[in-house]
PDB file of N, CA and C in Angstrom:
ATOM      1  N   UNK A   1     -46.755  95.105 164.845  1.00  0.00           N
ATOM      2  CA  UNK A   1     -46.502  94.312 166.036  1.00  0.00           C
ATOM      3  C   UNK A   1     -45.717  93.059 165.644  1.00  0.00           C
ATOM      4  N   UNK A   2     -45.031  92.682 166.300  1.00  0.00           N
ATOM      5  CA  UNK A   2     -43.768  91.169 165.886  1.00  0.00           C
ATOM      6  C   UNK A   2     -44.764  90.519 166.414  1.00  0.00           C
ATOM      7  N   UNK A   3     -44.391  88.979 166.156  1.00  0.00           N
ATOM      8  CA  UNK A   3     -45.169  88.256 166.090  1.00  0.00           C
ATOM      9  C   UNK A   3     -44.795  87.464 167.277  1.00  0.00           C
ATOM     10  N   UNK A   4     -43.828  87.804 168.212  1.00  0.00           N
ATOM     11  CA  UNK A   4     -43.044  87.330 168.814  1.00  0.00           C
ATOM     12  C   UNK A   4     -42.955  88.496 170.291  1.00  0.00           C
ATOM     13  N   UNK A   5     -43.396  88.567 171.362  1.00  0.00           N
ATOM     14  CA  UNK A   5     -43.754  89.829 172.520  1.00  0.00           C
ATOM     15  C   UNK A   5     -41.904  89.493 172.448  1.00  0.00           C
ATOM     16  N   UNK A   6     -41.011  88.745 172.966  1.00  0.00           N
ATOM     17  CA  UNK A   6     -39.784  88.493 173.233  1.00  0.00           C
ATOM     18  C   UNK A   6     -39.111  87.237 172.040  1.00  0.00           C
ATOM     19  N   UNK A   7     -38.105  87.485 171.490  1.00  0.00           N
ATOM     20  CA  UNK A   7     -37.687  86.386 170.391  1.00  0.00           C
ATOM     21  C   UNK A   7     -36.002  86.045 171.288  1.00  0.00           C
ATOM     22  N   UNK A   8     -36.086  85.213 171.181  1.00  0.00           N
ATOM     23  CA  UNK A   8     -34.093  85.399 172.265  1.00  0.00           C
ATOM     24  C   UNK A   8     -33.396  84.221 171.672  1.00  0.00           C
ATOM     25  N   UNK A   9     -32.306  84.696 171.262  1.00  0.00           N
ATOM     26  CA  UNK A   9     -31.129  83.927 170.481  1.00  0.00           C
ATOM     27  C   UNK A   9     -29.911  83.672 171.043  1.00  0.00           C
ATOM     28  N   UNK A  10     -30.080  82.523 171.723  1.00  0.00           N
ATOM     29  CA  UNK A  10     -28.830  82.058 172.144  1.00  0.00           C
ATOM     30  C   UNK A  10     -27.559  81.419 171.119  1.00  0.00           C
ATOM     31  N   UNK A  11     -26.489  81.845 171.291  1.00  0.00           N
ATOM     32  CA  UNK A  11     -25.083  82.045 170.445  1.00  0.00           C
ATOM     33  C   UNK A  11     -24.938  80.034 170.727  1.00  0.00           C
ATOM     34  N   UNK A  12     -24.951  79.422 169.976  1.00  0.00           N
ATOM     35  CA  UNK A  12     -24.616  78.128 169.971  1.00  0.00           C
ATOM     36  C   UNK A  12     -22.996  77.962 169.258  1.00  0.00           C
ATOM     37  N   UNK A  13     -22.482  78.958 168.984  1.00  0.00           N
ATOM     38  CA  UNK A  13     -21.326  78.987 168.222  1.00  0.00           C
ATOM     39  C   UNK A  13     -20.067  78.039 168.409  1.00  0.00           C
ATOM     40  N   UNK A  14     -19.694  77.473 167.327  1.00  0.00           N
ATOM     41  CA  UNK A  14     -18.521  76.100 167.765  1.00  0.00           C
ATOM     42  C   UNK A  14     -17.617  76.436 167.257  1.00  0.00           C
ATOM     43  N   UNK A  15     -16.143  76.145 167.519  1.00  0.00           N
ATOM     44  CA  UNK A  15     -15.054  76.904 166.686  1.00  0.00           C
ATOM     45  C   UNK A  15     -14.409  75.647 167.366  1.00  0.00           C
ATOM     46  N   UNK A  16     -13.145  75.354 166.152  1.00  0.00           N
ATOM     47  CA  UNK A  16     -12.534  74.409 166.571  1.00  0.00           C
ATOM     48  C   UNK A  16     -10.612  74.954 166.174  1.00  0.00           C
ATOM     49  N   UNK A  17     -10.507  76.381 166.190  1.00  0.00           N
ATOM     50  CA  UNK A  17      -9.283  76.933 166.306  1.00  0.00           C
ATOM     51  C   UNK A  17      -9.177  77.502 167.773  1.00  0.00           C
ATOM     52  N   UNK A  18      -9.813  76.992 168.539  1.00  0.00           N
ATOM     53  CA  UNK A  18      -8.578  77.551 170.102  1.00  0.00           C
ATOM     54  C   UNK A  18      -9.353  78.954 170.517  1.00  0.00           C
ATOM     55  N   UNK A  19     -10.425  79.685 169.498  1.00  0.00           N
ATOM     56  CA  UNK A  19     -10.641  80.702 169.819  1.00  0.00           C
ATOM     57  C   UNK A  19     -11.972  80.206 170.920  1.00  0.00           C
ATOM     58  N   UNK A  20     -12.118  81.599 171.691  1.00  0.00           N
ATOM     59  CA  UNK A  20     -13.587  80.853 172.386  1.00  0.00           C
ATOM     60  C   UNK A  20     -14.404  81.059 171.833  1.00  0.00           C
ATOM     61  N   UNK A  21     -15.767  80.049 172.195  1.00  0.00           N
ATOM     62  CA  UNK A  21     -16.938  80.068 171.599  1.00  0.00           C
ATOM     63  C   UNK A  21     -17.644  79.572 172.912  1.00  0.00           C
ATOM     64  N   UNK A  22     -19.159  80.136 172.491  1.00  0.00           N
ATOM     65  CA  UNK A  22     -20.290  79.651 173.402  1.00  0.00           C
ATOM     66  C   UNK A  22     -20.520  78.461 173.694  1.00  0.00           C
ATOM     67  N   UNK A  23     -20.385  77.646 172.606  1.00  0.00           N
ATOM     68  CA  UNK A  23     -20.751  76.171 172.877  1.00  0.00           C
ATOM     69  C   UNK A  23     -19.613  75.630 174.011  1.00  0.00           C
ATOM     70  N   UNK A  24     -18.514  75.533 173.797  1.00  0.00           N
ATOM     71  CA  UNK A  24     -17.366  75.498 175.070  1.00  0.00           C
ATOM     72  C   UNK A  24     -18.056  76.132 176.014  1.00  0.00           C
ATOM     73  N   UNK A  25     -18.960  76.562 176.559  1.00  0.00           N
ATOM     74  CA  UNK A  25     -18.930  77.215 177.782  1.00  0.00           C
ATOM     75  C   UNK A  25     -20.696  76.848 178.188  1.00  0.00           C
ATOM     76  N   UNK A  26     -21.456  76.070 177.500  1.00  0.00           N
ATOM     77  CA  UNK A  26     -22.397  75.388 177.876  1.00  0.00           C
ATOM     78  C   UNK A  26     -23.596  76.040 177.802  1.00  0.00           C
ATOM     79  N   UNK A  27     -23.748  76.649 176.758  1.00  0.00           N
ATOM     80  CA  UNK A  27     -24.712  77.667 176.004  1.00  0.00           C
ATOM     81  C   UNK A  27     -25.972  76.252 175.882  1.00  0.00           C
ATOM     82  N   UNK A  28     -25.195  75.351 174.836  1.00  0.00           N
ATOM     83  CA  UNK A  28     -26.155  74.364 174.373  1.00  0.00           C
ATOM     84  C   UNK A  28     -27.281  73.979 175.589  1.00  0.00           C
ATOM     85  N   UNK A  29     -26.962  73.320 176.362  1.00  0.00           N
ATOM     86  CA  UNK A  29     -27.149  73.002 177.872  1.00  0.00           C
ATOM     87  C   UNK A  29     -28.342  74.067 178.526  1.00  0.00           C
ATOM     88  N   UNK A  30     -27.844  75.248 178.322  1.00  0.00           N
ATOM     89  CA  UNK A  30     -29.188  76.578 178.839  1.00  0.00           C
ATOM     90  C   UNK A  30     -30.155  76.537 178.206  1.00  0.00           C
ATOM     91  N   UNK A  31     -29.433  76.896 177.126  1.00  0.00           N
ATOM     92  CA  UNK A  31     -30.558  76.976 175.662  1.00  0.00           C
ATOM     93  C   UNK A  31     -31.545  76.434 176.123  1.00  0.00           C
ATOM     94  N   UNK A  32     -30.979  74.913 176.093  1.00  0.00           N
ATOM     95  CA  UNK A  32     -32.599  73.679 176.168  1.00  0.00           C
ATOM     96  C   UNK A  32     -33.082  74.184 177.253  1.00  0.00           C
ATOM     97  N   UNK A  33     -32.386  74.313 178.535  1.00  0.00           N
ATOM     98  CA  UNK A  33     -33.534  74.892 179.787  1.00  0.00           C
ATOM     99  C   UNK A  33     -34.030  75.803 179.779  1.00  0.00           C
ATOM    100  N   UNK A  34     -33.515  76.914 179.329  1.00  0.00           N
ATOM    101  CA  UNK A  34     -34.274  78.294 178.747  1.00  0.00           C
ATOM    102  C   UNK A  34     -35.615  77.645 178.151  1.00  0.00           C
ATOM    103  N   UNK A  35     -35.958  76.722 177.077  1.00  0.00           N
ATOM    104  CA  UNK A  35     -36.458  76.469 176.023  1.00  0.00           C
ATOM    105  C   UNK A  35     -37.906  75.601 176.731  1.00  0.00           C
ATOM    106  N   UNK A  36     -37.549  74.699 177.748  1.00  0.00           N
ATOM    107  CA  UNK A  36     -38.141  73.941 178.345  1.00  0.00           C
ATOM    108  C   UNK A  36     -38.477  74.803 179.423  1.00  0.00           C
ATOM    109  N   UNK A  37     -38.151  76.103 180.367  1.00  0.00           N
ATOM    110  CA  UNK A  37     -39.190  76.676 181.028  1.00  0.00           C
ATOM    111  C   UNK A  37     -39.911  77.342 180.632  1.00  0.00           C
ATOM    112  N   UNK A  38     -39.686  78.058 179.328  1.00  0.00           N
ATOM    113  CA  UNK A  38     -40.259  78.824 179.502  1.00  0.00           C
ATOM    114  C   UNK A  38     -41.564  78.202 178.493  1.00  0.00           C
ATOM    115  N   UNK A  39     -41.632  76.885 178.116  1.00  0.00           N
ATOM    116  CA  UNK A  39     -42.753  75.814 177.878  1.00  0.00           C
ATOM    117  C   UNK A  39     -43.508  75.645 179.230  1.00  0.00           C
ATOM    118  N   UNK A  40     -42.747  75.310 179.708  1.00  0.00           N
ATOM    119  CA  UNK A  40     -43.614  75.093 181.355  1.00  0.00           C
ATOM    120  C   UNK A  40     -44.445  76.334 181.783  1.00  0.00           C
ATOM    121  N   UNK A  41     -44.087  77.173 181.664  1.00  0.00           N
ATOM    122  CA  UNK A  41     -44.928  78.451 182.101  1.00  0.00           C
ATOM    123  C   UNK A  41     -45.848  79.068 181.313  1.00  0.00           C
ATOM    124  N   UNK A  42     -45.639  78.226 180.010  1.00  0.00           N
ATOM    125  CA  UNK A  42     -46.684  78.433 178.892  1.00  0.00           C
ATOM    126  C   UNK A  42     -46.647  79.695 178.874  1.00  0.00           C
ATOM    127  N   UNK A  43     -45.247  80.329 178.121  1.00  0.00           N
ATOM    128  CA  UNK A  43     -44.953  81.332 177.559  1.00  0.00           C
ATOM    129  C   UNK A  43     -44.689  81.233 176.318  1.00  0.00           C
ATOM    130  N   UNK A  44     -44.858  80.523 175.730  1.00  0.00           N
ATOM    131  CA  UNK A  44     -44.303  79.590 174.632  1.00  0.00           C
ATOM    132  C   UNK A  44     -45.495  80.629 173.621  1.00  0.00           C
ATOM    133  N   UNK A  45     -45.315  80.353 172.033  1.00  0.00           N
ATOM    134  CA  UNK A  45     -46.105  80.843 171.030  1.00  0.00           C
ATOM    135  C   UNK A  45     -46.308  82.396 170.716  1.00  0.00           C
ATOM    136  N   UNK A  46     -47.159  82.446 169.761  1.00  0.00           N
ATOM    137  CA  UNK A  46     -47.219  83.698 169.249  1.00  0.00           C
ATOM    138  C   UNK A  46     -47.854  84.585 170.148  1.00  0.00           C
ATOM    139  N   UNK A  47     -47.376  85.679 170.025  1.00  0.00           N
ATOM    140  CA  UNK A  47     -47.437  86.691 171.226  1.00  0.00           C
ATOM    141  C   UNK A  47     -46.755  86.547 172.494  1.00  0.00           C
ATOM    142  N   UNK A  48     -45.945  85.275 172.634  1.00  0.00           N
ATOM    143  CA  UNK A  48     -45.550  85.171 173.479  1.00  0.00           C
ATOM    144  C   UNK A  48     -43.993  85.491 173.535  1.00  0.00           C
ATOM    145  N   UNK A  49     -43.481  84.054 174.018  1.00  0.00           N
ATOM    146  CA  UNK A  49     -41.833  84.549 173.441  1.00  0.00           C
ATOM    147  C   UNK A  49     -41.728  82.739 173.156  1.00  0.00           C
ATOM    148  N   UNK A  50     -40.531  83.355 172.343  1.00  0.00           N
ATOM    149  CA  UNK A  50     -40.318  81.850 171.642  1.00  0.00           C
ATOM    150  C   UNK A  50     -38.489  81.992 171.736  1.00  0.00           C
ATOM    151  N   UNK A  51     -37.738  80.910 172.226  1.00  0.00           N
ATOM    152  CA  UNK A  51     -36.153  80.580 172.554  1.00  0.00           C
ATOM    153  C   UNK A  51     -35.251  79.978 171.241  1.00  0.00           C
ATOM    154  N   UNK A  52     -34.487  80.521 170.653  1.00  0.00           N
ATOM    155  CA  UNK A  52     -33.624  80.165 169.610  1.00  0.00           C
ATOM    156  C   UNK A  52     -32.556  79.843 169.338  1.00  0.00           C
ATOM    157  N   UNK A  53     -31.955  78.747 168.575  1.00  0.00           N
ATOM    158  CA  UNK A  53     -30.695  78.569 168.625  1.00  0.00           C
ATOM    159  C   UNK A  53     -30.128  79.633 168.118  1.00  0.00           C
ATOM    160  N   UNK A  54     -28.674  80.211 167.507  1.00  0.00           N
ATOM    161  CA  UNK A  54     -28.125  80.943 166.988  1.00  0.00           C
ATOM    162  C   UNK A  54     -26.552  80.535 166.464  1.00  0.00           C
ATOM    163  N   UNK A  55     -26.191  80.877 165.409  1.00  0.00           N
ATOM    164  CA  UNK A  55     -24.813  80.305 164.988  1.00  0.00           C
ATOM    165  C   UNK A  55     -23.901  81.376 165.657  1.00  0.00           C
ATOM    166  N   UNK A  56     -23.383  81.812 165.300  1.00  0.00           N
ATOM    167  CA  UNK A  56     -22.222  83.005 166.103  1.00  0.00           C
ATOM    168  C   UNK A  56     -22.941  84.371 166.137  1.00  0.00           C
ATOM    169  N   UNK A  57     -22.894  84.664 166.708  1.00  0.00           N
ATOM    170  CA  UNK A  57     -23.241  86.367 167.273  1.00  0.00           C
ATOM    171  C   UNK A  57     -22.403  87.382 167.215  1.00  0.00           C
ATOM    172  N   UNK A  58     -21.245  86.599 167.096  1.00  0.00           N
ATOM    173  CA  UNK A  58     -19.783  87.689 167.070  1.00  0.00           C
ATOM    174  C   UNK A  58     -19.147  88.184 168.722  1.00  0.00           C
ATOM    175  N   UNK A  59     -20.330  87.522 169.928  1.00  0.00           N
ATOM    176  CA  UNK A  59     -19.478  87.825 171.076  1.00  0.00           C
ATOM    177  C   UNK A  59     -19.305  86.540 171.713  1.00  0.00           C
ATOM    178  N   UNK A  60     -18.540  85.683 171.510  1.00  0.00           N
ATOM    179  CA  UNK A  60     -18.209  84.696 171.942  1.00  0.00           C
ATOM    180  C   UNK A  60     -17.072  85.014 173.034  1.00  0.00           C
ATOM    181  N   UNK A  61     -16.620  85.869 172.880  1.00  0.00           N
ATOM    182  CA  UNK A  61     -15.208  86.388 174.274  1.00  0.00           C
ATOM    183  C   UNK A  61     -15.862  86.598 174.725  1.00  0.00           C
ATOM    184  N   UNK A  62     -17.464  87.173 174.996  1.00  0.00           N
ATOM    185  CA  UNK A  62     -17.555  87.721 176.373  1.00  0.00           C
ATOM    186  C   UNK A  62     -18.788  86.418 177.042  1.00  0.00           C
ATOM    187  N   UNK A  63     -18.641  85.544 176.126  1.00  0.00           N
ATOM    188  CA  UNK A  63     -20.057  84.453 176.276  1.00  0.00           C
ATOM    189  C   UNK A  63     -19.357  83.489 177.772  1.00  0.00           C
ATOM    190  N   UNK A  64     -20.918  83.091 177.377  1.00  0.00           N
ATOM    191  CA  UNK A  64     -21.995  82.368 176.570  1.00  0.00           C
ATOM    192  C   UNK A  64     -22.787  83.827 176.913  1.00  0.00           C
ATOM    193  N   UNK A  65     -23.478  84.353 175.535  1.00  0.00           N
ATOM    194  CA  UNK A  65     -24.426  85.126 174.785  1.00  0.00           C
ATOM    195  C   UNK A  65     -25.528  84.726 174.747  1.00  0.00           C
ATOM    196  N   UNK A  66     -26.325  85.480 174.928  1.00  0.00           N
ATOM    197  CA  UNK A  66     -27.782  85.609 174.130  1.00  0.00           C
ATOM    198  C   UNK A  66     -28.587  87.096 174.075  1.00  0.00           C
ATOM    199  N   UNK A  67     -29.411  87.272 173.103  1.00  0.00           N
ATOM    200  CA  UNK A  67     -29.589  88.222 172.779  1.00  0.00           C
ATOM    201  C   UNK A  67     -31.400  88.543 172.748  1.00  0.00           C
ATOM    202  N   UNK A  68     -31.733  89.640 173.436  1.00  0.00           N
ATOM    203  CA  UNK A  68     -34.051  89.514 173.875  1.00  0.00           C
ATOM    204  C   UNK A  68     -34.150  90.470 172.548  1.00  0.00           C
ATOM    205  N   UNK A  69     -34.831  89.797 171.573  1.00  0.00           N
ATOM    206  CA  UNK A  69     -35.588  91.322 170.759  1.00  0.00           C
ATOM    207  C   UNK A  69     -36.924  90.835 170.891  1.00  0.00           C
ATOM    208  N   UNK A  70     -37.540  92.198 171.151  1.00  0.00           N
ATOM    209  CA  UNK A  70     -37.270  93.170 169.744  1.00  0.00           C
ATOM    210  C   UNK A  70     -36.277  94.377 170.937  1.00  0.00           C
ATOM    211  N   UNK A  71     -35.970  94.622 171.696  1.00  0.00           N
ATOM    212  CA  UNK A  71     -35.092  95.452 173.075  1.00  0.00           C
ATOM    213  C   UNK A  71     -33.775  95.453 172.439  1.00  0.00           C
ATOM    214  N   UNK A  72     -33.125  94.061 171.737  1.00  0.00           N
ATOM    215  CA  UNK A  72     -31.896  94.389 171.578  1.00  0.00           C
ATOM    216  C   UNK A  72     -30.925  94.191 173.040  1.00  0.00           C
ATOM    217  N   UNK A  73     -31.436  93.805 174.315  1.00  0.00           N
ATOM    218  CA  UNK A  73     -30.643  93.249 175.153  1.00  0.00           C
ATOM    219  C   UNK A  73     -29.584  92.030 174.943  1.00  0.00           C
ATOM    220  N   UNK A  74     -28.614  92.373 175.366  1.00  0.00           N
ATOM    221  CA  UNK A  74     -27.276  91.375 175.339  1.00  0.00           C
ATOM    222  C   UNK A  74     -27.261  90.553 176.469  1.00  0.00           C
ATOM    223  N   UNK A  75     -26.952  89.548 176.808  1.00  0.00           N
ATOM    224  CA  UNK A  75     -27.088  88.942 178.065  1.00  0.00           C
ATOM    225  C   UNK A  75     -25.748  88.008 178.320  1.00  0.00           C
ATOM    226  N   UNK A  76     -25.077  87.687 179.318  1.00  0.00           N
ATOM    227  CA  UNK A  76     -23.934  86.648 179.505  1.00  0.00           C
ATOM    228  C   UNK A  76     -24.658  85.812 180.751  1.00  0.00           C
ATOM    229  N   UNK A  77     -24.021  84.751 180.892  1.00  0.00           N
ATOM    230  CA  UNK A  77     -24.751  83.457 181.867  1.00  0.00           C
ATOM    231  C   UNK A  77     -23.750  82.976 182.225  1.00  0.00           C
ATOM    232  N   UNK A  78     -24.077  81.841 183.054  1.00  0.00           N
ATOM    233  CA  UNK A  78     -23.123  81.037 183.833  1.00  0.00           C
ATOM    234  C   UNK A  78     -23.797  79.477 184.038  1.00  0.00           C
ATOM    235  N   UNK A  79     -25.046  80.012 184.433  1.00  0.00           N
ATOM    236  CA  UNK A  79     -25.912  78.441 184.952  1.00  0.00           C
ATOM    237  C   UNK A  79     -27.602  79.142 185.080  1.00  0.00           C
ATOM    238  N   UNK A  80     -28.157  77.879 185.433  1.00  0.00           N
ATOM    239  CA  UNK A  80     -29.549  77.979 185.406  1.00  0.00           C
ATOM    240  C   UNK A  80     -30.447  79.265 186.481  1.00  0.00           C
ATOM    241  N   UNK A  81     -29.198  79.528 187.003  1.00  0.00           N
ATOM    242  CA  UNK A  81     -29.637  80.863 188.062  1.00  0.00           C
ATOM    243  C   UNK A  81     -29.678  81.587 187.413  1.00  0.00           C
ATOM    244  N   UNK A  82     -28.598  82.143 186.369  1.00  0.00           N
ATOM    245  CA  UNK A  82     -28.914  83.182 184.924  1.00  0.00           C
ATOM    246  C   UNK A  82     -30.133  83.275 184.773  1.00  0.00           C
ATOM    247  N   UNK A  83     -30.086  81.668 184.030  1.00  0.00           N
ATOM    248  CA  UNK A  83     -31.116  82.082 183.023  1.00  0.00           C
ATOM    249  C   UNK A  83     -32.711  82.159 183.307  1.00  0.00           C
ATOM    250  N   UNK A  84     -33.011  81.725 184.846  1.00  0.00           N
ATOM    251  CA  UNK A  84     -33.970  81.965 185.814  1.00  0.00           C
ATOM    252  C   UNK A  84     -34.422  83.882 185.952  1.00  0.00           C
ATOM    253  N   UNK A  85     -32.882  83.922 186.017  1.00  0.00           N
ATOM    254  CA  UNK A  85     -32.990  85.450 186.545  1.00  0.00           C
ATOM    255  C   UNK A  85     -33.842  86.488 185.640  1.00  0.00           C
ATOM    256  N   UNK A  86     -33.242  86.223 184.252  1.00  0.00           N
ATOM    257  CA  UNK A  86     -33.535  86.425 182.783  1.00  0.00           C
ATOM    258  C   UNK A  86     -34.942  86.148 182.166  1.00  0.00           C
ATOM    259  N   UNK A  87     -35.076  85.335 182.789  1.00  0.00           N
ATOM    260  CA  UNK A  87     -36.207  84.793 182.326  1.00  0.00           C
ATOM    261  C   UNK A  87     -37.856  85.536 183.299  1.00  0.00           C
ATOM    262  N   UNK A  88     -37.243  85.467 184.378  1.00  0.00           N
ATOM    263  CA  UNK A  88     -38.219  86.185 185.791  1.00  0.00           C
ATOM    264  C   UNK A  88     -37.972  87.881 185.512  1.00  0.00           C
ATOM    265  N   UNK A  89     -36.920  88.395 185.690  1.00  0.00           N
ATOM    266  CA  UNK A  89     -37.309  89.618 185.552  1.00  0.00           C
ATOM    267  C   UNK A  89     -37.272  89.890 184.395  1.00  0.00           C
ATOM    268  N   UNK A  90     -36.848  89.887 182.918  1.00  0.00           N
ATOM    269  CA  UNK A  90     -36.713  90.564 181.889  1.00  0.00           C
ATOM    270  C   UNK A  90     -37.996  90.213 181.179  1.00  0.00           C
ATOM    271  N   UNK A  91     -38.159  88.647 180.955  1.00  0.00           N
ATOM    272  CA  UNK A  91     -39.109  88.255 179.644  1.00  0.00           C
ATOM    273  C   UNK A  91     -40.557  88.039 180.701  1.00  0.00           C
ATOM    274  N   UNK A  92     -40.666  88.521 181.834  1.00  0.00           N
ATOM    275  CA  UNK A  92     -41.899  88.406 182.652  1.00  0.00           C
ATOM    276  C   UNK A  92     -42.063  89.827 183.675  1.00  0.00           C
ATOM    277  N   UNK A  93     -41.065  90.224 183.720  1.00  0.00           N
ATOM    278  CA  UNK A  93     -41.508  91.428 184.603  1.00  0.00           C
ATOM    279  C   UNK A  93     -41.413  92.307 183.649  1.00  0.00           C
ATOM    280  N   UNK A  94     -40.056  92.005 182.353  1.00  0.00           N
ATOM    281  CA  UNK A  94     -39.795  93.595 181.478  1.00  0.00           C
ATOM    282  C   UNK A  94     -38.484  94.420 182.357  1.00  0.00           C
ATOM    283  N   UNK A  95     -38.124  94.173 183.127  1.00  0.00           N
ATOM    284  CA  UNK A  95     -36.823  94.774 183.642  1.00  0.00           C
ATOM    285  C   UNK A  95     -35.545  93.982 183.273  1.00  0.00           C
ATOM    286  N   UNK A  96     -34.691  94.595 182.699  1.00  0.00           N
ATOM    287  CA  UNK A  96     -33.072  94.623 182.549  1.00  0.00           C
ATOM    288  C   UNK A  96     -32.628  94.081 183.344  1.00  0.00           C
ATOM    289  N   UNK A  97     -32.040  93.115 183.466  1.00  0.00           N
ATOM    290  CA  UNK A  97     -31.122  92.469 184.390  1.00  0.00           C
ATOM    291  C   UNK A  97     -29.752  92.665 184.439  1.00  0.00           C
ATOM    292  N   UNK A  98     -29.480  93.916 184.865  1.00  0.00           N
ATOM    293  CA  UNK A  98     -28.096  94.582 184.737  1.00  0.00           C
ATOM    294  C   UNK A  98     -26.928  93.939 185.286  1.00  0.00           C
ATOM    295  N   UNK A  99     -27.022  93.092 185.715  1.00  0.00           N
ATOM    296  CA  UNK A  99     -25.553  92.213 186.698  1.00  0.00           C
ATOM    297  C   UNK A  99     -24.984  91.482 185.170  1.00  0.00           C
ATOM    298  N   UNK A 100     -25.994  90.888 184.472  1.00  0.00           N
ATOM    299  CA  UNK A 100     -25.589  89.811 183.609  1.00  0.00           C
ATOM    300  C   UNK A 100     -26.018  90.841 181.965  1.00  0.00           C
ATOM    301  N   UNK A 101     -25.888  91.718 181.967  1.00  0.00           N
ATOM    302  CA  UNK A 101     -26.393  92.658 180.556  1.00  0.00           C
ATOM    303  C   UNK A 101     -24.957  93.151 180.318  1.00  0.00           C
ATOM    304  N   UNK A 102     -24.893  92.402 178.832  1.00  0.00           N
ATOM    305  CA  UNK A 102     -23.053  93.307 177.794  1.00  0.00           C
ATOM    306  C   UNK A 102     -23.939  94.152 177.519  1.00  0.00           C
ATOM    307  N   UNK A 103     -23.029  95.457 178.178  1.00  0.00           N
ATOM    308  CA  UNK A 103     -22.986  96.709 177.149  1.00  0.00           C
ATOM    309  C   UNK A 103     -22.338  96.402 175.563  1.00  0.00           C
TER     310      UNK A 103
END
């Protein structure tokens, strides 16, 4: 058993050649709210799920990224409605949130 029911790694990735990256697109910014609700709902700790920074992920074109294991879900965002969405149905109901899921 992981020690972790949900572990999720958000792409914090910074690039300063012109290419895109997550951080340009306000990953940092979710992250923390990702990080801070899902404290509030005291989902937080072992067995639970716990929110992570991440250096590059390698999909920064299709970001801002983040990634649910132990599932292996890919996720893209926009704003706090995302990561609401993400957070309500995937890491609390267990359903895929297919609007915002990279194949």
């Amino acid at each position: 058993m992981s020690y972790y029911a949900n572990h999720v790694f958000f792409c914090l990735n910074e690039r300063d050649d012109g290419r895109p990256c997550c951080a340009d697109k306000g990953a940092k910014k979710l992250q923390e709210y990702a990080k801070q609700r899902i404290k509030s709902l005291n989902l937080n700790g072992q067995g639970k799920c716990r929110i992570n920074k991440a250096g590059c992920l390698d999909r920064c074109e299709e970001g801002p990224v983040l990634v649910v294991y132990p599932q292996g879900v890919w996720y893209t965002f926009i704003d706090q409605h995302d990561i609401d969405e993400i957070i309500d149905q995937h890491l609390l109901a267990g359903k895929i949130v297919e609007r915002l899921q990279l194949k």
